[in-house]
Protein backbone atom coordinates (compact mmCIF):
# COMPACT_ATOMS: atom_id res chain seq x y z
CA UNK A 1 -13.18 -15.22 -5.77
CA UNK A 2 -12.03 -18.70 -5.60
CA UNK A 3 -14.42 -20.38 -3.86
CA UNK A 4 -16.96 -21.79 -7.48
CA UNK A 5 -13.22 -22.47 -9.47
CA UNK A 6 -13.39 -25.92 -10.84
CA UNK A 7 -9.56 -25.47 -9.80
CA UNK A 8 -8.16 -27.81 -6.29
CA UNK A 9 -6.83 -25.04 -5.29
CA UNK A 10 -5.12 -24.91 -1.42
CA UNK A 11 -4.25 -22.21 1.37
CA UNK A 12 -0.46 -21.06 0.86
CA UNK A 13 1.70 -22.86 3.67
CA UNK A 14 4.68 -24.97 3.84
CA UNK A 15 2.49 -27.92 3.67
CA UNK A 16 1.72 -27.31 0.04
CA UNK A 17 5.46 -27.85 -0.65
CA UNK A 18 5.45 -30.89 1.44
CA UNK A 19 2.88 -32.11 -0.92
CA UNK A 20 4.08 -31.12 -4.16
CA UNK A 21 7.59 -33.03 -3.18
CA UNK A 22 5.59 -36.11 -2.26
CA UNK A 23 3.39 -36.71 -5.85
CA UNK A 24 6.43 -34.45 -7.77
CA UNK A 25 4.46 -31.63 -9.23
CA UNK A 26 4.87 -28.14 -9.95
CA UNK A 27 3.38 -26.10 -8.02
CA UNK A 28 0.71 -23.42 -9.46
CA UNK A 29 0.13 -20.16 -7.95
CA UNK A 30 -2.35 -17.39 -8.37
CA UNK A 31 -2.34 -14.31 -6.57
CA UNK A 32 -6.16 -12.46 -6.98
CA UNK A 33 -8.09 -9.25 -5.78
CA UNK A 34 -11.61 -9.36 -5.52
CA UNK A 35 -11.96 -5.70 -6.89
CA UNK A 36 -9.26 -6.20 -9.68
CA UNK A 37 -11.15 -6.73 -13.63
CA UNK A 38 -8.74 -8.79 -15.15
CA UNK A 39 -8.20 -11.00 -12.34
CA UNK A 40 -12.01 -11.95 -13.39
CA UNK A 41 -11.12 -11.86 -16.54
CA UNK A 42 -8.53 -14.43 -16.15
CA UNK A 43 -10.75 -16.55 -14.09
CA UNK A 44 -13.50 -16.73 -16.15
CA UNK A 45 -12.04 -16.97 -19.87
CA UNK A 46 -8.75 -19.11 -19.17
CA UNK A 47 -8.94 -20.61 -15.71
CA UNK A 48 -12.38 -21.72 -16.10
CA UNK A 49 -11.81 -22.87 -19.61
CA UNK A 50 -12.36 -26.52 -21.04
CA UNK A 51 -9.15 -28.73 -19.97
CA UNK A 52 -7.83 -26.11 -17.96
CA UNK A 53 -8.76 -26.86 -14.36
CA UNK A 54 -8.44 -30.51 -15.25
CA UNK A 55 -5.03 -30.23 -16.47
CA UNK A 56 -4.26 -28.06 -13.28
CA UNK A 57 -5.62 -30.48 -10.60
CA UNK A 58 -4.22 -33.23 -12.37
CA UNK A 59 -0.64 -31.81 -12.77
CA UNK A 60 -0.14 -29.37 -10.29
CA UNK A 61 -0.68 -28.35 -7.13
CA UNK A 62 -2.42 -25.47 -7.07
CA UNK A 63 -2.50 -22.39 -4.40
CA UNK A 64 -5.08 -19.22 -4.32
CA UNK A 65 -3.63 -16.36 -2.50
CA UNK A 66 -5.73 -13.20 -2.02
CA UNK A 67 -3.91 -9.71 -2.81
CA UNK A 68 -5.23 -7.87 0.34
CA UNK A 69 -4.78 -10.80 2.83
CA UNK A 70 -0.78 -12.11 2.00
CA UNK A 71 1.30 -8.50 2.03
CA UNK A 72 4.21 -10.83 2.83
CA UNK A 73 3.59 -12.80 -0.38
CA UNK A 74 2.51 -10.27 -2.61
CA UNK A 75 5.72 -8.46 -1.85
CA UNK A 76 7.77 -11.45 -2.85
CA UNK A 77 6.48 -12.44 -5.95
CA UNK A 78 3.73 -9.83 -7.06
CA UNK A 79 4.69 -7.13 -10.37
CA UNK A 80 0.71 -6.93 -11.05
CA UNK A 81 -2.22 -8.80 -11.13
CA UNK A 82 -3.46 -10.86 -11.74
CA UNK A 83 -0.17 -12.62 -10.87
CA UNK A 84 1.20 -16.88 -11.60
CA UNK A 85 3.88 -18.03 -10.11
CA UNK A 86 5.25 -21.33 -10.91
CA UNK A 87 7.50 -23.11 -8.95
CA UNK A 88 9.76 -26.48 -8.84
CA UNK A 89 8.25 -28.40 -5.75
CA UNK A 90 11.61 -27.42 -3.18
CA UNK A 91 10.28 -23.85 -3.97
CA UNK A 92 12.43 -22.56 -6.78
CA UNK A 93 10.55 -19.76 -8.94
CA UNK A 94 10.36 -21.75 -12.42
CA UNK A 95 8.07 -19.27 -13.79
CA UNK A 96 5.88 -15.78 -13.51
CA UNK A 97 4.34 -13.55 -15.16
CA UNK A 98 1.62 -10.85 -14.88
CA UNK A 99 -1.63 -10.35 -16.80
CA UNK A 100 -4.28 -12.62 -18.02
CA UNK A 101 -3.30 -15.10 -20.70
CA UNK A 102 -5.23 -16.60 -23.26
CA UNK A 103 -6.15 -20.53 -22.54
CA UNK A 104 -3.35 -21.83 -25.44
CA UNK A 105 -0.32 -19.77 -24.24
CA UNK A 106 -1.17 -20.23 -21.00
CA UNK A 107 -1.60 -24.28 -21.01
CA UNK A 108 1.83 -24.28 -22.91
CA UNK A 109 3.65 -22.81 -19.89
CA UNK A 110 2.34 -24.65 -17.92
CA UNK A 111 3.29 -27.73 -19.70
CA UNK A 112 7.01 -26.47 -20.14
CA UNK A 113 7.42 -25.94 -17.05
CA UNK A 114 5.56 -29.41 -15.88
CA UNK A 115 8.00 -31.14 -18.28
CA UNK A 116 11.09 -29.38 -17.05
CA UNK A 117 10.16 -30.56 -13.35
CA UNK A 118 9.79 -33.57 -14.34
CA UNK A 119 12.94 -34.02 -15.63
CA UNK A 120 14.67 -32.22 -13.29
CA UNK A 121 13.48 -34.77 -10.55
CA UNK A 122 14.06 -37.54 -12.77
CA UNK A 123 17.80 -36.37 -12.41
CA UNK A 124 17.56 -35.30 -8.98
CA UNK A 125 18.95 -32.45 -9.46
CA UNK A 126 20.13 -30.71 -6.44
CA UNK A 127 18.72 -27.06 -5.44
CA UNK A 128 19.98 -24.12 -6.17
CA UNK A 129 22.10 -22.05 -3.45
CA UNK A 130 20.35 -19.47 -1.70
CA UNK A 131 21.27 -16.15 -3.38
CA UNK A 132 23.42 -13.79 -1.12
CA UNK A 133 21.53 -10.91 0.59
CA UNK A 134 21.83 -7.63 -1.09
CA UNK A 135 24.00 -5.46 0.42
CA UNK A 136 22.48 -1.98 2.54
CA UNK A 137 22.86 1.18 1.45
CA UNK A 138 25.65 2.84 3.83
CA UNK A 139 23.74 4.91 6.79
CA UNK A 140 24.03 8.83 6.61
CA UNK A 141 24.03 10.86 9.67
CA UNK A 142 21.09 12.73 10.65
CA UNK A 143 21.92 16.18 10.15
CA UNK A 144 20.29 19.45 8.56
CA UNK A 145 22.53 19.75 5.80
CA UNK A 146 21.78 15.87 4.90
CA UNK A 147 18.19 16.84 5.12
CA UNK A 148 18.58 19.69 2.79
CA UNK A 149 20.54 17.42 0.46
CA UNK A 150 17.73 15.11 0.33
CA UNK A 151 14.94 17.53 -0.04
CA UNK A 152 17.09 19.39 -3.00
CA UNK A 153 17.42 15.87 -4.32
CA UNK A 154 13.16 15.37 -4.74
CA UNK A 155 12.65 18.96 -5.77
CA UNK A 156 15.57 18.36 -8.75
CA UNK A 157 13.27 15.28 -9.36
CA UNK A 158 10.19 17.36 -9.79
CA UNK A 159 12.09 20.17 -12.08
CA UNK A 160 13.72 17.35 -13.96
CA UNK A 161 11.81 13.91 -14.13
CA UNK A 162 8.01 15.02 -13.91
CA UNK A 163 6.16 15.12 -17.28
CA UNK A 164 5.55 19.21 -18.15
CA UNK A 165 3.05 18.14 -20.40
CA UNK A 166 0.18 15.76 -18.56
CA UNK A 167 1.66 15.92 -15.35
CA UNK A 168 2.30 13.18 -13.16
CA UNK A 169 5.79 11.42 -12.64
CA UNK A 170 7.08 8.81 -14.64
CA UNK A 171 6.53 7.49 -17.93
CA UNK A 172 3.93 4.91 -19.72
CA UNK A 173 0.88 4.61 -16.85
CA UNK A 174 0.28 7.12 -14.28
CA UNK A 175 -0.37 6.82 -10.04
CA UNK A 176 -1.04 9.65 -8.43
CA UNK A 177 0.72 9.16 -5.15
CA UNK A 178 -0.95 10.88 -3.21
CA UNK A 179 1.60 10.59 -0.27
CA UNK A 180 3.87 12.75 -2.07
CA UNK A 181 1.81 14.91 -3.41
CA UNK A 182 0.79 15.69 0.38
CA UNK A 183 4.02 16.33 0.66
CA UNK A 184 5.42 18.35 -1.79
CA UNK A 185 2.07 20.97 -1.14
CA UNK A 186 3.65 21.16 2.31
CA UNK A 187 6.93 22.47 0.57
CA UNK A 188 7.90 26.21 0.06
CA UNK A 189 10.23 25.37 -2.17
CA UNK A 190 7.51 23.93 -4.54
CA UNK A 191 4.68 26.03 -3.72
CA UNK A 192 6.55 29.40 -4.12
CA UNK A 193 8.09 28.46 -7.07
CA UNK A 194 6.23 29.09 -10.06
CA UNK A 195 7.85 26.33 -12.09
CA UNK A 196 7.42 23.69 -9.92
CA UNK A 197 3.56 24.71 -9.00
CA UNK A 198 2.93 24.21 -12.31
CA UNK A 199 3.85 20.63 -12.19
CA UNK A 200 2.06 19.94 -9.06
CA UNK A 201 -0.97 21.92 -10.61
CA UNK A 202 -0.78 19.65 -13.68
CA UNK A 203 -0.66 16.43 -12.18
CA UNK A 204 -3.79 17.57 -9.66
CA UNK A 205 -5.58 18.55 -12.86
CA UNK A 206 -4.70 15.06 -14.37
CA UNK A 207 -5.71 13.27 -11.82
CA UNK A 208 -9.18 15.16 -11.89
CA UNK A 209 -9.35 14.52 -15.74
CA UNK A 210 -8.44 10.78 -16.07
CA UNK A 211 -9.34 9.48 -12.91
CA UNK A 212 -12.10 11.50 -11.01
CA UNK A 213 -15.46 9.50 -11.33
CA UNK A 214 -17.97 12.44 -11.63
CA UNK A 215 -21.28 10.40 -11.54
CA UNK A 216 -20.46 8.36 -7.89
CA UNK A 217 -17.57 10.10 -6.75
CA UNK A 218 -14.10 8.81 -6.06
CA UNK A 219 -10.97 8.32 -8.09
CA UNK A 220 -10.01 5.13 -9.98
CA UNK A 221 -7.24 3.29 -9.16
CA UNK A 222 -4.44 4.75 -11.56
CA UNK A 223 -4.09 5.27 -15.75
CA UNK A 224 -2.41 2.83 -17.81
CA UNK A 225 -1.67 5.86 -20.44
CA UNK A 226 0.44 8.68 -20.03
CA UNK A 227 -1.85 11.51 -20.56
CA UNK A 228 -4.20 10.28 -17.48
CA UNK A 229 -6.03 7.53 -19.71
CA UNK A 230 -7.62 4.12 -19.51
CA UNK A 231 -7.99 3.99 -15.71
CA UNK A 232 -8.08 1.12 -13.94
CA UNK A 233 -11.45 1.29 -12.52
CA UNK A 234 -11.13 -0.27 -8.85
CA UNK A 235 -11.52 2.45 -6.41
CA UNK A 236 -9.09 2.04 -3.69
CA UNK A 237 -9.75 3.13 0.43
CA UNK A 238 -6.13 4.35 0.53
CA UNK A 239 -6.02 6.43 -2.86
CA UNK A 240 -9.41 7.98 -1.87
CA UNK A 241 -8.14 8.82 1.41
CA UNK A 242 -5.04 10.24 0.58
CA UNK A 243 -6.24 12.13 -2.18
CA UNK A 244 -9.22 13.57 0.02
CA UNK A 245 -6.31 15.22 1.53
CA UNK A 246 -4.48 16.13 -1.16
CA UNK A 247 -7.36 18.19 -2.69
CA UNK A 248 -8.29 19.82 0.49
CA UNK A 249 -4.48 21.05 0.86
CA UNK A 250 -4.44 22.32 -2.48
CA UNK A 251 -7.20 23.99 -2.44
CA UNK A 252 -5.73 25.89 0.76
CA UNK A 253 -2.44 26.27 -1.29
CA UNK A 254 -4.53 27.80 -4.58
CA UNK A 255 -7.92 28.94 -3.62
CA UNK A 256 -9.00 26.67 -6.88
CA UNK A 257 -12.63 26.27 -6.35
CA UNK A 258 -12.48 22.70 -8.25
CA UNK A 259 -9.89 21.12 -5.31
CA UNK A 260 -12.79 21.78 -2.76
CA UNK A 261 -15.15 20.11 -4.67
CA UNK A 262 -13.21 17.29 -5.33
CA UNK A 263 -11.62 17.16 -1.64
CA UNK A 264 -15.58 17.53 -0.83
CA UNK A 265 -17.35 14.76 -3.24
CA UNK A 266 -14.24 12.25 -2.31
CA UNK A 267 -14.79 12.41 1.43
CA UNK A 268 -18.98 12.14 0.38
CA UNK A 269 -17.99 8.89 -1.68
CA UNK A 270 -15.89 7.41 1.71
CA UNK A 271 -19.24 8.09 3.48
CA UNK A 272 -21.61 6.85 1.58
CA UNK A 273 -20.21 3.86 -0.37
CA UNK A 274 -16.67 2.38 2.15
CA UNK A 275 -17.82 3.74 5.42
CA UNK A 276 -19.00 1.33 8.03
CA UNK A 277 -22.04 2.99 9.84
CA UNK A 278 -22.84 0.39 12.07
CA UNK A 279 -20.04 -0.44 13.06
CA UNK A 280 -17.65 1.72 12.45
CA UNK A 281 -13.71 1.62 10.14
CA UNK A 282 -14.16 1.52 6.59
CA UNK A 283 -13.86 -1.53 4.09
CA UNK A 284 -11.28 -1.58 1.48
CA UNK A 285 -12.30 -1.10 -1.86
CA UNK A 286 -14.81 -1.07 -4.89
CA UNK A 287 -14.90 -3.35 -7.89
CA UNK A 288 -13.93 -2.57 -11.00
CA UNK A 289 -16.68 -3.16 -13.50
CA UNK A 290 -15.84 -1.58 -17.17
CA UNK A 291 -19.22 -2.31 -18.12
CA UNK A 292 -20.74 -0.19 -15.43
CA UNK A 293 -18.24 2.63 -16.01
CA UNK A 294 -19.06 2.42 -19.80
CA UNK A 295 -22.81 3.35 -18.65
CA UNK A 296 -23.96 6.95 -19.87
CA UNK A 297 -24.16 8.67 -16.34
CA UNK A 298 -28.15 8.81 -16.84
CA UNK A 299 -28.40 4.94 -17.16
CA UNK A 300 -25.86 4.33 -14.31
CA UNK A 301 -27.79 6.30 -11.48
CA UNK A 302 -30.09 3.67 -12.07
CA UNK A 303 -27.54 0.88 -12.02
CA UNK A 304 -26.56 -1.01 -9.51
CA UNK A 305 -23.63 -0.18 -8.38
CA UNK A 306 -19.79 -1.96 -8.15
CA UNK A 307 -19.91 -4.57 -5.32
CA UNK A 308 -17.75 -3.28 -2.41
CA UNK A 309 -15.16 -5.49 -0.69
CA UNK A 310 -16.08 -5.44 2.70
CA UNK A 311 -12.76 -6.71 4.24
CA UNK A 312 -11.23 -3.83 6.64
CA UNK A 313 -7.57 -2.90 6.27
CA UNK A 314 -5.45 -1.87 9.29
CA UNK A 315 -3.12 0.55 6.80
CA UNK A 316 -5.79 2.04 4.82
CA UNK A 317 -8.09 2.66 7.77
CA UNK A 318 -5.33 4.29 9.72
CA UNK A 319 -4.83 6.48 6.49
CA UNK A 320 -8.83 7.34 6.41
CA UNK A 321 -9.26 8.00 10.02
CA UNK A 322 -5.53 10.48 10.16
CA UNK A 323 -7.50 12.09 6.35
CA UNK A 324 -10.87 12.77 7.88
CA UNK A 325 -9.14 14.61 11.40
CA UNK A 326 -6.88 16.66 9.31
CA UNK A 327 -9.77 17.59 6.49
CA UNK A 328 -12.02 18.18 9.99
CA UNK A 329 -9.31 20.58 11.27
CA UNK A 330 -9.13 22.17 7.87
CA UNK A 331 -13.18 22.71 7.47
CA UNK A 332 -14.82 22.80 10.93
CA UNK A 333 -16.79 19.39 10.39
CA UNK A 334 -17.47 18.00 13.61
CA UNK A 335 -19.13 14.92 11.57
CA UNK A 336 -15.57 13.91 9.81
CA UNK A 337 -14.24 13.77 13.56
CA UNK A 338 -16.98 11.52 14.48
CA UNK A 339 -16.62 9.01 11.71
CA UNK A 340 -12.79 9.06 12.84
CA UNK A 341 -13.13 8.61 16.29
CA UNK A 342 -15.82 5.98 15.62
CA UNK A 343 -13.11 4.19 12.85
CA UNK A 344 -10.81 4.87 15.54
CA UNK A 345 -12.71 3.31 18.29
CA UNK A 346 -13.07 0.04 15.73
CA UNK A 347 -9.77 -0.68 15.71
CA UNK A 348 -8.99 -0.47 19.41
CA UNK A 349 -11.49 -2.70 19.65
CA UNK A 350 -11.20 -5.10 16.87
CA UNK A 351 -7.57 -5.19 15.55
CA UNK A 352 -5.46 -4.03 18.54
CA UNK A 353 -3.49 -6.97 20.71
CA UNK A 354 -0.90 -7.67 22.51
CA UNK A 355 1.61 -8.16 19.92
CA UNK A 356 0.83 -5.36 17.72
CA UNK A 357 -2.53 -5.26 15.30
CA UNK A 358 -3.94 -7.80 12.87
CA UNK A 359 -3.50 -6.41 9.23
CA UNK A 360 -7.07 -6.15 8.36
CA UNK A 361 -10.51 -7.49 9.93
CA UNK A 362 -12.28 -10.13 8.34
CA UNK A 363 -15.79 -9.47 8.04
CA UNK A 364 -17.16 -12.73 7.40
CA UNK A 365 -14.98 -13.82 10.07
CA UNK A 366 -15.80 -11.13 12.10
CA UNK A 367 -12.44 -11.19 13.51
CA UNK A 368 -8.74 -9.86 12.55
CA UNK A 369 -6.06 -11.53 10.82
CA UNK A 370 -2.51 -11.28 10.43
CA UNK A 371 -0.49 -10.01 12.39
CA UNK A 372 3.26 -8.86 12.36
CA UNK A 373 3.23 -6.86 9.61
CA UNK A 374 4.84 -3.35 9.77
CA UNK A 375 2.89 -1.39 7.43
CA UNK A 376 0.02 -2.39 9.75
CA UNK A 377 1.45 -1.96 12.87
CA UNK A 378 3.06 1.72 12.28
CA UNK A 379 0.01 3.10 10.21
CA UNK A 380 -2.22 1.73 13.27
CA UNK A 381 -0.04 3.92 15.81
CA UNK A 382 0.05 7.03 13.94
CA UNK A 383 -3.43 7.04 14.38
CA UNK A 384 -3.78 6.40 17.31
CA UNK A 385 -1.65 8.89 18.52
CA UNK A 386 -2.87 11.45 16.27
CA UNK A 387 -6.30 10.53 17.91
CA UNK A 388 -4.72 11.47 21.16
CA UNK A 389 -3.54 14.42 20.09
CA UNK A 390 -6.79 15.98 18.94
CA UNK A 391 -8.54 14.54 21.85
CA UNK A 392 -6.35 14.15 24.77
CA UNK A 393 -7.65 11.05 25.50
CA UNK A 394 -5.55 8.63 27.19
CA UNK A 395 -7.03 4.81 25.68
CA UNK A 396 -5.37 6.44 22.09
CA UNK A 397 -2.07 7.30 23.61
CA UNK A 398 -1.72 3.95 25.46
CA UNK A 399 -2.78 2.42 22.43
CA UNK A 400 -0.28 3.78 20.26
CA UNK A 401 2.84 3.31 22.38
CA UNK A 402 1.29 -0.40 23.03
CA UNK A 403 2.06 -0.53 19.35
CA UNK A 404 5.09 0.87 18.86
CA UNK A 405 6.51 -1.09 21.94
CA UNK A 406 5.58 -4.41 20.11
CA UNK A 407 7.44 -3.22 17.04
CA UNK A 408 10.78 -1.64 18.67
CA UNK A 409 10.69 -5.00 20.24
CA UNK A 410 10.10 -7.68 17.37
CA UNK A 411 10.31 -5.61 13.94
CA UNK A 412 12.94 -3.56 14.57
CA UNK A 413 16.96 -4.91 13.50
CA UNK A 414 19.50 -3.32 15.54
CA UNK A 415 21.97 -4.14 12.84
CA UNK A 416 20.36 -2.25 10.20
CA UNK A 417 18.82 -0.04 12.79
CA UNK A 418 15.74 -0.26 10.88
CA UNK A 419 12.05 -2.22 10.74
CA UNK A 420 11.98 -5.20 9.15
CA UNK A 421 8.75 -5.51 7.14
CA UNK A 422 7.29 -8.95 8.76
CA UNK A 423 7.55 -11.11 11.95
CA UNK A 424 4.39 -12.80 12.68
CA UNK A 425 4.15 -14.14 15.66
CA UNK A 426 1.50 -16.66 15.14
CA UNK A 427 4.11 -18.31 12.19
CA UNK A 428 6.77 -20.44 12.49
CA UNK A 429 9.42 -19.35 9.99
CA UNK A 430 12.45 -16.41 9.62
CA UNK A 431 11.42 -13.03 9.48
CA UNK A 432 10.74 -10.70 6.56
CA UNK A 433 14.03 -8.61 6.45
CA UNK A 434 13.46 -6.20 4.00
CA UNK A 435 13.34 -2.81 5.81
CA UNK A 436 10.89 -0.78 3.15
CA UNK A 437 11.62 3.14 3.25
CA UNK A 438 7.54 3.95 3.52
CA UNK A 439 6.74 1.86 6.33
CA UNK A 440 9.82 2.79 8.02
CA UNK A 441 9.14 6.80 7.49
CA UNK A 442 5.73 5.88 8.99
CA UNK A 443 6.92 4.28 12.20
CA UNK A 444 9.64 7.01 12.63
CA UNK A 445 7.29 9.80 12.29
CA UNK A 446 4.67 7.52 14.92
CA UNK A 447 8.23 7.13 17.14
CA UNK A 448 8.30 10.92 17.35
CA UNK A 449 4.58 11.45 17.75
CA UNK A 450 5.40 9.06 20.85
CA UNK A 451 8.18 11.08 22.09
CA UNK A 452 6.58 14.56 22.05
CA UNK A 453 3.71 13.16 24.25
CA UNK A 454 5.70 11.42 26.60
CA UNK A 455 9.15 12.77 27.03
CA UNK A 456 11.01 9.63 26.84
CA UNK A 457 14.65 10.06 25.01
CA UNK A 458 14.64 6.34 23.73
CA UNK A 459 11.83 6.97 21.35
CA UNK A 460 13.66 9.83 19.52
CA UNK A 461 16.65 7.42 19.54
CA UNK A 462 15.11 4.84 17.66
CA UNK A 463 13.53 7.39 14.98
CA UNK A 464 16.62 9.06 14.60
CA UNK A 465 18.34 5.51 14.20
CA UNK A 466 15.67 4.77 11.66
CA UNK A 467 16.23 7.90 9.68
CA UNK A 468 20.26 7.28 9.32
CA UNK A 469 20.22 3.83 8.37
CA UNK A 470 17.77 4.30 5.03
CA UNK A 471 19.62 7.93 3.96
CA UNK A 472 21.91 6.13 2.06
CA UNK A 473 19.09 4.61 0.29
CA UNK A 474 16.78 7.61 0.14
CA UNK A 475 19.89 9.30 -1.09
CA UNK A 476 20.30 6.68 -3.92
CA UNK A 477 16.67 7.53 -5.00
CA UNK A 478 16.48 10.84 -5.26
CA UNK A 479 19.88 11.76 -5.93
CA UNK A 480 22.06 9.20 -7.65
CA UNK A 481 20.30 7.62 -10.07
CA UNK A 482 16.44 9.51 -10.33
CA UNK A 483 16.41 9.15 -14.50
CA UNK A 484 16.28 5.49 -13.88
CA UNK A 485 14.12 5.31 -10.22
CA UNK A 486 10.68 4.70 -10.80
CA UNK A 487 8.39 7.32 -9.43
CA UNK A 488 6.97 4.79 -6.91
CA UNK A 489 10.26 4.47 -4.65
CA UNK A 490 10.23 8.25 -5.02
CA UNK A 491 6.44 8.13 -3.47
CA UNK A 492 7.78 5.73 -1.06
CA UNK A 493 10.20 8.55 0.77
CA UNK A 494 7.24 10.97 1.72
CA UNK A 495 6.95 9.71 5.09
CA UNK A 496 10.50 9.23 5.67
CA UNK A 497 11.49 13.26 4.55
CA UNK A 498 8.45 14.41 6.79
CA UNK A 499 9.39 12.71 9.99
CA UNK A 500 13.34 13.49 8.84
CA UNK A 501 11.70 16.97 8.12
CA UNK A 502 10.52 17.30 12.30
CA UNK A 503 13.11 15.66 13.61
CA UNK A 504 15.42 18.43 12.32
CA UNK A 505 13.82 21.67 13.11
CA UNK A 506 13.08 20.50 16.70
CA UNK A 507 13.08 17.12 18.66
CA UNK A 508 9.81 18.12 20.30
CA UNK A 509 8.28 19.75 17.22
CA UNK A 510 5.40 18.63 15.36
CA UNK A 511 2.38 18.78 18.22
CA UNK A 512 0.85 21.51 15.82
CA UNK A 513 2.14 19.96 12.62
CA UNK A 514 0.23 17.72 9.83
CA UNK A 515 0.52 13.89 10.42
C-alpha cells in the first residue's frame, strides 16, 4: 500500500533507531493491511494530504509496517488499525493511537510530540528503566478434576456473560470466534442443554444475519455494533475457514437446513475467490470496499469484484487445509481432500525448512518469509500431521515432527514450561517471551497428535508441561475474573481445553477425534 506515498517511509529494523538518534527525530510509525478500508482511508485523506508527507519526511523518520507480514510487531504495539505509533528516537512509546485521524488533529500530535523530543534531547534526558516483567500465572496440575474446573468455568461464561438477546459474547462490536464456537458444538454440556443451545444458536444466527455476504459468499470480518451490525467488510482466510467448520458442525448438531448452506456457499467462496488453483494453498484475504458492498446485488454481479491479497499465510492455510479434511470427512467430497492435500503439498514445498516454517509466502517474491514464529510453526504441524493421519503418508508425518522438533528446541522455555511466541533465527535480537494461550493450545494438541503416531513419551511430556504452566492463566480467564475478560482471551483457550480435553480421557486418544 505504501509503495505511491509521498511519505520517506523505511523497513522497521534497528537501523531506523540508529538513524533517528543521529538527526534527533521522532520516529513515525504506521502499521497497514492491504484489505483493511480505513487504513485507505487514512492514507488517502490525511497521509496524502497537503503538508502532511512534507512535514513527516522533514521531521520524522518514518516506518511502514504491513499487518500480515510483522506478527511480532503487531503484537507489541497494535489495538486496531490502522495503527501510529510514535516514539522518542532510543525507542520509548511517546504516542499511539488507533483509527484514522483527520489531517489537523493528526499534524498537532505529531507536532507535540516532535516538540517534546526535542526538548527532551535538548536536556538529555536519560531513558526510562525497562519495566519489570509481569509476573506468570502459578501452574496447575494436569488433572481431570482441573479440567472439569476449567470447562465449568467457560460453560458459566456462556450461561452468564453471552448476550441472550443478539448472541455473540461480549459487549459493543461482535467476532464470531469461530475457534470456540467449534468448540463449544463439540460440548455435551452445551449442546444438551437447552439454555445454553440457545445461545450458541443465536450467535450462529447472528453471524448469518450481520455478517454472511449472500451475493459472493463469505463472511465479513466482524460487526462494530452489538446486534451483528456495520461489518467490517474484509473477508478474512482464517474466519472463512473456521466458520466453514463451524456451520458444517452445527448443522450435524441441529439438522438446520440454513448451516449447510452456509457451511456449503463458504467453502464455494474459498474455492472460487482465495484458492490457489495453480499452484496450490490459499491467499489471505479480500478487500474491503464499502462502495462495492453498498451495490444492489443486481449491479454487483456485474461489478468487479474486491481485489484479493494474494500473500499466503502459514496459520491461516494450516486452518483451511485441517477445515476442508474435516468438512470432507463430514460430506464425502473427495474434491475438498484434493484442494487440501494440494494446499498441503504447497507448504511442504514452499514454507517448510530446517528451522521450522516461514510465516507466510510471498507471492511477488515467490518465496517465504519469516520465520520463528509460533503461531506459524504449530498451526503448520497440526496439519501436517492431520494430513498423515487421513492419509498415512509418511512425507506429512516427518514433516510435522520436523516442526515440532524445531520448536521444542528453540520456542519452547523450560522455565515457564511453555512456547514463547517468537525466536527468529535469521534476527539478531532477544526472543519474544510472551507464551500466548492459543498458540500454545495449538502446539500441545500438534505435541499429542505427534505422540499417538509415534509412541514416544517425551512428546506427551512436553504437552502435558504446556498444559500446567498456562492453567493458572486459563483459570484466571474463565474463572476469576470473566465479567471483566474480554471474549477474545476466552476464544483464545479453545485449543488449549481441546488438547487439555484428550490428554485427559486417554494419552493415546484422539486418532478418531476432530483436530
Amino acid at each position: 500500500m505504501h509503495q505511491g506515498s509521498r511519505i520517506r517511509f523505511l523497513e522497521h529494523s534497528p537501523a531506523v533507531f540508529d538513524q533517528a538518534r543521529r538527526e534527533g527525530k521522532p520516529v513515525f510509525m504506521l502499521v497497514s493491511a492491504v484489505w483493511c478500508y480505513w487504513c485507505k482511508y487514512f492514507e488517502e485523506n490525511t497521509l496524502n494530504a497537503e503538508g502532511v508527507s512534507d512535514y513527516l519526511n522533514r521531521s520524522y523518520v518514518n516506518v511502514f509496517v504491513d499487518y500480515d507480514r510483522r506478527p511480532d510487531l503487531v503484537r507489541k504495539y497494535v489495538r486496531g488499525i490502522p495503527m501510529v505509533v510514535l516514539f522518542a528516537p532510543d525507542g520509548r512509546v511517546r504516542q499511539s493511537f488507533a483509527g484514522a485521524l483527520r489531517k489537523e488533529d493528526f499534524l498537532a500530535v505529531l507536532a507535540r510530540v516532535g516538540e517534546e523530543v526535542r526538548a527532551e534531547l535538548a536536556k538529555a534526558r536519560p531513558p526510562e528503566s525497562p519495566r519489570a516483567p509481569v509476573a506468570a500465572s502459578p501452574p496447575l496440575p494436569v488433572s481431570e478434576k482441573t479440567y472439569r474446573q476449567l470447562l465449568d468455568g467457560l460453560v458459566l461464561y456462556l450461561e452468564e456473560q453471552a448476550d441472550k438477546t443478539h448472541g455473540g459474547f461480549g459487549v459493543g462490536s461482535k467476532a464470531p470466534h469461530g475457534r470456540l464456537l467449534a468448540y463449544l458444538l463439540e460440548q455435551e454440556a452445551v449442546t444438551q442443554a437447552r439454555g445454553r443451545w440457545m445461545v450458541v444458536e443465536k450467535t450462529l444466527d447472528g453471524i448469518l444475519r450481520g455478517l454472511y455476504d449472500p451475493v459472493d459468499g463469505g463472511f465479513f470480518h466482524y460487526a462494530t455494533r452489538g446486534d451483528w451490525g456495520d461489518p467490517r467488510l474484509e473477508k478474512m482466510l482464517y474466519a472463512n475457514a473456521s466458520l466453514a467448520t463451524v456451520f458444517q458442525e452445527a448443522y450435524r448438531v441441529a439438522a438446520h437446513r440454513r448451516y449447510k448452506e452456509a457451511a456449503e456457499a463458504t467453502v464455494a467462496y474459498l474455492l472460487r475467490t482465495l484458492y490457489d488453483a495453480e499452484s496450490g494453498g490459499f491467499y489471505g484475504s479480500q478487500s474491503a470496499d464499502p462502495e462495492y458492498y453498498g451495490l444492489s446485488p443486481d449491479v454487483r454481479r456485474t461489478t468487479r469484484r474486491p481485489p484479493v491479497n494474494r500473500d499466503k499465510g502459514t496459520a491461516s492455510n494450516a486452518e483451511a487445509i485441517l477445515a476442508f479434511l474435516t468438512i470432507s470427512r463430514a460430506t464425502g467430497r473427495q474434491d475438498l481432500k484434493d484442494v487440501a492435500f494440494r494446499s498441503l503439498e504447497f507448504m511442504r514445498r514452499h514454507l517448510l525448512t530446517d528451522k521450522g516454517v516461514y510465516h507466510f509466502y510471498d507471492v511477488r517474491a515467490g518465496r517465504g518469509q519469516l520465520r520463528g514464529q509460533l503461531e506459524a510453526n504449530a498451526w503448520a504441524a497440526l496439519a501436517f500431521l492431520e494430513g498423515y493421519r487421513t492419509s498415512g503418508r509418511l512425507v506429512y508425518r516427518q514433516a510435522g515432527e520436523q516442526v515440532l522438533q524445531y520448536i521444542v528446541a528453540e520456542l519452547f522455555d523450560p522455565g515457564r514450561g511453555a512456547f514463547v511466541e517468537a525466536n527468529n533465527p535469521d534476527e539478531r535480537g532477544p526472543r519474544s517471551m510472551e507464551t500466548p494461550v492459543e498458540a500454545n493450545g495449538v502446539a500441545a494438541l500438534a505435541l499429542l497428535r505427534i505422540h499417538q503416531a509415534t509412541g514416544r513419551a517425551e512428546y506427551l511430556g512436553v504437552t502435558k508441561r504446556v498444559l500446567a504452566a498456562l492453567g493458572g492463566e486459563v483459570k484466571g480467564v474463565l474463572l476469576d475474573e470473566p465479567d471483566t475478560t474480554p471474549a477474545k482471551k476466552v476464544a483464545d483457550a479453545a485449543f488449549y481445553l481441546r488438547a487439555y480435553g484428550q490428554v485427559i480421557q486417554s494419552p493415546r486418544a484422539g486418532q478418531r477425534g476432530r483436530r
